[in-house]
C-alpha atoms as a PDB file:
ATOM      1  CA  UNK A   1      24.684  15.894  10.101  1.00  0.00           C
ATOM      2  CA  UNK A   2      26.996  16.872   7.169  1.00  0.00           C
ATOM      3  CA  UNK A   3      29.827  14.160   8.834  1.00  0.00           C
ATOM      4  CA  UNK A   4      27.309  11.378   8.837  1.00  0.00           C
ATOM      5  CA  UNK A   5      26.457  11.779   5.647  1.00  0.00           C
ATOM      6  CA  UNK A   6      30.181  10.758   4.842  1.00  0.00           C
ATOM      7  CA  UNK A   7      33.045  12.221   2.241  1.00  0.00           C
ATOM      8  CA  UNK A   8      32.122  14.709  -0.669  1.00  0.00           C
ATOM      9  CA  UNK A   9      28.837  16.286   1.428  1.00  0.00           C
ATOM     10  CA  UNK A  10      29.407  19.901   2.822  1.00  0.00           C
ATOM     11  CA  UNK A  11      26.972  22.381   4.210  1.00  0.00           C
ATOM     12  CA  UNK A  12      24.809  24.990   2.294  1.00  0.00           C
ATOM     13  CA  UNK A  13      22.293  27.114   1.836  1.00  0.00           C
ATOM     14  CA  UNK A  14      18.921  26.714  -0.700  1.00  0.00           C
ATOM     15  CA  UNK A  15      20.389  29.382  -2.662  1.00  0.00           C
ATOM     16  CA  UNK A  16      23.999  27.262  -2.475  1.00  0.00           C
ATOM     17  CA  UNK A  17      21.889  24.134  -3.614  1.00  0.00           C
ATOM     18  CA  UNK A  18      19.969  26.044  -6.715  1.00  0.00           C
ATOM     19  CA  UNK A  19      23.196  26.953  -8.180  1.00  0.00           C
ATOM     20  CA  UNK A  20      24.292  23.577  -8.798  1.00  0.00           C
ATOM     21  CA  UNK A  21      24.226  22.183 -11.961  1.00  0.00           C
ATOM     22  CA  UNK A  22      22.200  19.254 -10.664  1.00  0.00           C
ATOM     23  CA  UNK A  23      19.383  19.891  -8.131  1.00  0.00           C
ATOM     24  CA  UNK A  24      17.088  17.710  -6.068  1.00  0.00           C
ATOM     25  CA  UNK A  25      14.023  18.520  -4.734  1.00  0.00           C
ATOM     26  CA  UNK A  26      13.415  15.676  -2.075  1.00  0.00           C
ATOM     27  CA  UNK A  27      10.978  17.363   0.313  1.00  0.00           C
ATOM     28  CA  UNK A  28       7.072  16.793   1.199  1.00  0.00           C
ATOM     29  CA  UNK A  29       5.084  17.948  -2.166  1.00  0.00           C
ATOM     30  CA  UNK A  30       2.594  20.262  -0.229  1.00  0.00           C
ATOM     31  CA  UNK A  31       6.245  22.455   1.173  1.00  0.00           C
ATOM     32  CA  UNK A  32       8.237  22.433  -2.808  1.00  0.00           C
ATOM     33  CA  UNK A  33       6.284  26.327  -2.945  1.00  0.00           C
ATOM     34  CA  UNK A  34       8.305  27.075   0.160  1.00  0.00           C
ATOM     35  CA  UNK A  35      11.589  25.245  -0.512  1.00  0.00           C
ATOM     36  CA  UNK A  36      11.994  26.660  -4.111  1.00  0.00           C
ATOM     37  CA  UNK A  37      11.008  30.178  -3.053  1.00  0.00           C
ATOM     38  CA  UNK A  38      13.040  33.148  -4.290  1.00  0.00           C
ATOM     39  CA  UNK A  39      15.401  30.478  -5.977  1.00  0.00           C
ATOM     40  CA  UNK A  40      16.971  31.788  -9.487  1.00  0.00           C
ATOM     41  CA  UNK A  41      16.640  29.065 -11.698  1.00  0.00           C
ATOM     42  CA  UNK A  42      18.625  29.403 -15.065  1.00  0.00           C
ATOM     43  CA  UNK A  43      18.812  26.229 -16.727  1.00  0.00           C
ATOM     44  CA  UNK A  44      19.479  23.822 -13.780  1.00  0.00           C
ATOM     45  CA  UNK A  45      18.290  20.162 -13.833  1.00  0.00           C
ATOM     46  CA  UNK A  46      15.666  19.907 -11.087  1.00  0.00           C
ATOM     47  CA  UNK A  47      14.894  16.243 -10.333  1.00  0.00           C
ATOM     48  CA  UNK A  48      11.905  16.124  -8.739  1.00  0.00           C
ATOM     49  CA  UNK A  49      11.862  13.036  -6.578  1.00  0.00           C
ATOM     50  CA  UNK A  50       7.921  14.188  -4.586  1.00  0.00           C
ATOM     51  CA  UNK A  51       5.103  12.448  -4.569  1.00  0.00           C
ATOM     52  CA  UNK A  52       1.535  14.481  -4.133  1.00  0.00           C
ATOM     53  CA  UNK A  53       0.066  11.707  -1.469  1.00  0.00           C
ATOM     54  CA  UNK A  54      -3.653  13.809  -1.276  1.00  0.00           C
ATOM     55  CA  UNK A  55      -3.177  14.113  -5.136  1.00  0.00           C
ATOM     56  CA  UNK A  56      -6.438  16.354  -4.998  1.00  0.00           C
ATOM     57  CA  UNK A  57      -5.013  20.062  -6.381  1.00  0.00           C
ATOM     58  CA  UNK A  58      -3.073  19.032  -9.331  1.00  0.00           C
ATOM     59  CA  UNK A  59      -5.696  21.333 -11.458  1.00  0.00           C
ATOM     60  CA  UNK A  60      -5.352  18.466 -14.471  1.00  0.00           C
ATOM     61  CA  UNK A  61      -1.647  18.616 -14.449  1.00  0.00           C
ATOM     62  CA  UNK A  62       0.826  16.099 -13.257  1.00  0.00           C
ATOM     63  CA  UNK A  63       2.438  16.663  -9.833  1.00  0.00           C
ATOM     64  CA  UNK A  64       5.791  17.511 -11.528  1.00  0.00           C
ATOM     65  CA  UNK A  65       4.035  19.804 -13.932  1.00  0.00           C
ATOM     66  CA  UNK A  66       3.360  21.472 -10.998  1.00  0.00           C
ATOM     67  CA  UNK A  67       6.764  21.653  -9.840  1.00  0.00           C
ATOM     68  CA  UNK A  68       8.131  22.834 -13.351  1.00  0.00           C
ATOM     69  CA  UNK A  69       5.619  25.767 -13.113  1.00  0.00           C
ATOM     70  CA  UNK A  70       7.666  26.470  -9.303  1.00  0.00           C
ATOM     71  CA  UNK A  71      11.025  26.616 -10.994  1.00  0.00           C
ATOM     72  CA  UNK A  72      10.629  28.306 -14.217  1.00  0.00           C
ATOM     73  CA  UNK A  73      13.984  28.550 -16.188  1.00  0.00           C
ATOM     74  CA  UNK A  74      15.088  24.986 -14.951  1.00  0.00           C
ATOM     75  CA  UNK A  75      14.679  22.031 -16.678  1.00  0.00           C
ATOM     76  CA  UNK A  76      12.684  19.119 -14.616  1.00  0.00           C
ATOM     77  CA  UNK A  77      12.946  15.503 -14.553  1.00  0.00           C
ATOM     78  CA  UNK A  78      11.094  13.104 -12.319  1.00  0.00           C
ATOM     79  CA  UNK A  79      13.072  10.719 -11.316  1.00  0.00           C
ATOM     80  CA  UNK A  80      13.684   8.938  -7.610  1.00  0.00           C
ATOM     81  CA  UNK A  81       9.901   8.976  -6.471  1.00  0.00           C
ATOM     82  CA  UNK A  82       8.638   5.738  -7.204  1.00  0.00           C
ATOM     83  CA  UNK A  83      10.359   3.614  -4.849  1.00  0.00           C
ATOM     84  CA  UNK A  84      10.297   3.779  -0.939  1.00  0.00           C
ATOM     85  CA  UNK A  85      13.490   5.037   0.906  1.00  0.00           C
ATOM     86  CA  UNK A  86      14.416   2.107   2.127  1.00  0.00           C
ATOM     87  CA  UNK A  87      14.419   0.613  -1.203  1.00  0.00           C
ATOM     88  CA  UNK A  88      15.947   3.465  -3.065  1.00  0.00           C
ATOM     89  CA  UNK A  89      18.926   3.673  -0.526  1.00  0.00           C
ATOM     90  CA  UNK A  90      19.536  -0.192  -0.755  1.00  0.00           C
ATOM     91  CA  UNK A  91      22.552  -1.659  -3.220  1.00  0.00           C
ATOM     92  CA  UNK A  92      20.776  -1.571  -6.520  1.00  0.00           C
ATOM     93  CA  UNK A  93      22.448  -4.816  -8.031  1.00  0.00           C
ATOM     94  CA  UNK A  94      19.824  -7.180  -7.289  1.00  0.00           C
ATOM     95  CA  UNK A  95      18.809 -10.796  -8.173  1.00  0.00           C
ATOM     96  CA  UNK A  96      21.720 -10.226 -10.906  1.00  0.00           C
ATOM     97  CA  UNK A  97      20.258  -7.187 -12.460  1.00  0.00           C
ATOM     98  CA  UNK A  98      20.111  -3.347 -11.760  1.00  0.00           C
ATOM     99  CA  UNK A  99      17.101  -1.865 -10.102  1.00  0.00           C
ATOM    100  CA  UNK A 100      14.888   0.199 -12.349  1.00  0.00           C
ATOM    101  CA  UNK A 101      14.672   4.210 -11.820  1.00  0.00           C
ATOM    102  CA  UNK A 102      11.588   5.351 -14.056  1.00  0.00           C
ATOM    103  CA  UNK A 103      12.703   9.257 -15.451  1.00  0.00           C
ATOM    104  CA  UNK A 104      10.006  11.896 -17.361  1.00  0.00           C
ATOM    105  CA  UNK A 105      10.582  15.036 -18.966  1.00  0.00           C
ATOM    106  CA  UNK A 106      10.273  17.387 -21.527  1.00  0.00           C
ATOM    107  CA  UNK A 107      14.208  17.826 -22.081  1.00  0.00           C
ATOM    108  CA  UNK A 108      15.654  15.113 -23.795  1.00  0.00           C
ATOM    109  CA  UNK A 109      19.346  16.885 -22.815  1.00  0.00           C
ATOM    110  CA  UNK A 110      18.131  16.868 -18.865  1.00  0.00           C
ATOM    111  CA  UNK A 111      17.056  13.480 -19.074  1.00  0.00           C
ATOM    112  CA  UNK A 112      20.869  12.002 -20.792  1.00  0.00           C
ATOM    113  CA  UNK A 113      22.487  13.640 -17.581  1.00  0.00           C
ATOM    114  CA  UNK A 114      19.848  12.306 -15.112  1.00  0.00           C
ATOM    115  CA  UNK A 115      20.408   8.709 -16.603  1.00  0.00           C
ATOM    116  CA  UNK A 116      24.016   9.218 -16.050  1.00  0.00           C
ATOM    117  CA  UNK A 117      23.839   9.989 -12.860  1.00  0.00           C
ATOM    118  CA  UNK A 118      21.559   7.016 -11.855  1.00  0.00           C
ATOM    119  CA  UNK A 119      23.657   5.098 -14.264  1.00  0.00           C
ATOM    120  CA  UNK A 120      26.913   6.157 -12.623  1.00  0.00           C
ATOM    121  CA  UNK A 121      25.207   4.957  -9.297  1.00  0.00           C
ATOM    122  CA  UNK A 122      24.708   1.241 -10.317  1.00  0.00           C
ATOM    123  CA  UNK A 123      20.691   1.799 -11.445  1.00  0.00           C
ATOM    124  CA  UNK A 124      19.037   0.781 -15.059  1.00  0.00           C
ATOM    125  CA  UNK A 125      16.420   3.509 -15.893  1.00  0.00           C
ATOM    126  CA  UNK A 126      13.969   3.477 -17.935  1.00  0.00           C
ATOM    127  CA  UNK A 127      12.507   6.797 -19.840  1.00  0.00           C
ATOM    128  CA  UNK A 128       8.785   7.217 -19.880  1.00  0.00           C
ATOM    129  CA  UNK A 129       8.817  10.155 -21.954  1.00  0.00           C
ATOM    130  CA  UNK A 130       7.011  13.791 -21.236  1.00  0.00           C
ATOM    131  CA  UNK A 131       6.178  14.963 -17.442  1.00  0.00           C
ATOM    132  CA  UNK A 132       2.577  14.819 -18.458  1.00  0.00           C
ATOM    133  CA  UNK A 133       2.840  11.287 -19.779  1.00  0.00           C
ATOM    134  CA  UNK A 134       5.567   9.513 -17.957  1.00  0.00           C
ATOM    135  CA  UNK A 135       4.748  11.863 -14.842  1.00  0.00           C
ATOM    136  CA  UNK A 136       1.235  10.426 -14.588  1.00  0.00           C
ATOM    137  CA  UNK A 137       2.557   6.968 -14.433  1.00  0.00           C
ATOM    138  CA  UNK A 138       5.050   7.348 -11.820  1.00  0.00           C
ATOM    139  CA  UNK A 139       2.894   9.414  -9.665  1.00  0.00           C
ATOM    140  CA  UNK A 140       1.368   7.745  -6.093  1.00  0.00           C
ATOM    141  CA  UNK A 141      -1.703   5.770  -6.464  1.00  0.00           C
ATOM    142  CA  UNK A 142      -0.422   5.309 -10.587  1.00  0.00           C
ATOM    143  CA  UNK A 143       1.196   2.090 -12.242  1.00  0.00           C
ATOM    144  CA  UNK A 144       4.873   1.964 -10.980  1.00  0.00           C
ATOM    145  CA  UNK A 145       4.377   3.913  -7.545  1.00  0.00           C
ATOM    146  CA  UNK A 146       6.052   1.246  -5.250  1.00  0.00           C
ATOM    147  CA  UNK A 147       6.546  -1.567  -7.435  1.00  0.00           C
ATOM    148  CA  UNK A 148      10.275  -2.748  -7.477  1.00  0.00           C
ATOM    149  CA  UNK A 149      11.762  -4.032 -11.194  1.00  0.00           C
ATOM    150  CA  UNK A 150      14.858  -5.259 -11.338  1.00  0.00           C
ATOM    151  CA  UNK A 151      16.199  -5.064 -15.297  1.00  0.00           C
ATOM    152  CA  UNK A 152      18.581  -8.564 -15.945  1.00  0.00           C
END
């Protein structure tokens, strides 16, 4: 799988991946307990790119609230979750703009290097503020879930 995926992608472990200085959490939201499990978190940006499809247990938080309370010590952004694969993995010039990457979170510092590297990656974003605010919108079944926006 790793030579597929093409030049600069090697092989790890979750404990490899938590080290990073940029993680992404990219996995069904009912198995992020499991994934993150026994991970040391010290600072790390966690992108959270889920989406909680049964959205029934959030317990009046936002799905990446959720996820923050999993990985306490890191520094979450959602980011990546709107948009369907397809979509997301498609050349984000578009109709002679940039497609739009909607980012939350409570650490402005987290956020700059999450807009880079969507920046760096040809995408506009667009910063919706807090997890709880900005979170809530981007959720599934919310405003932007799906919905494609192209910035000229």
């Amino acid at each position: 799988m790793v030579t597929s995926l093409g030049e600069g992608v090697s092989p790890g472990t979750a404990h490899d991946a938590a080290a990073a200085g940029i993680v992404v959490i990219a996995v069904p939201r009912d198995r992020v307990p499991e994934a993150v499990q026994g991970l040391a978190w010290s600072g790390q940006v966690v992108i959270d790119a889920t989406n909680d499809w049964a959205a029934d247990d959030l317990q009046g938080k936002t799905s990446s609230e959720l996820v923050a309370d999993l990985v306490l010590g890191a520094r979450v952004v959602k980011a990546g979750n709107t948009l369907g694969a397809e979509v997301l993995g498609s050349d984000p010039q578009e109709a002679g703009g940039r497609r739009v990457i909607f980012i939350s979170g409570d650490d402005a510092d987290a956020k700059a290097e999450v807009v880079a590297v969507f920046q760096d990656a040809g995408f506009a974003t667009i910063d919706l503020g807090s997890l709880a605010t900005g979170g809530a919108m981007q959720q599934i079944h919310h405003p932007l879930a799906g919905v494609n926006f192209i910035r000229l």
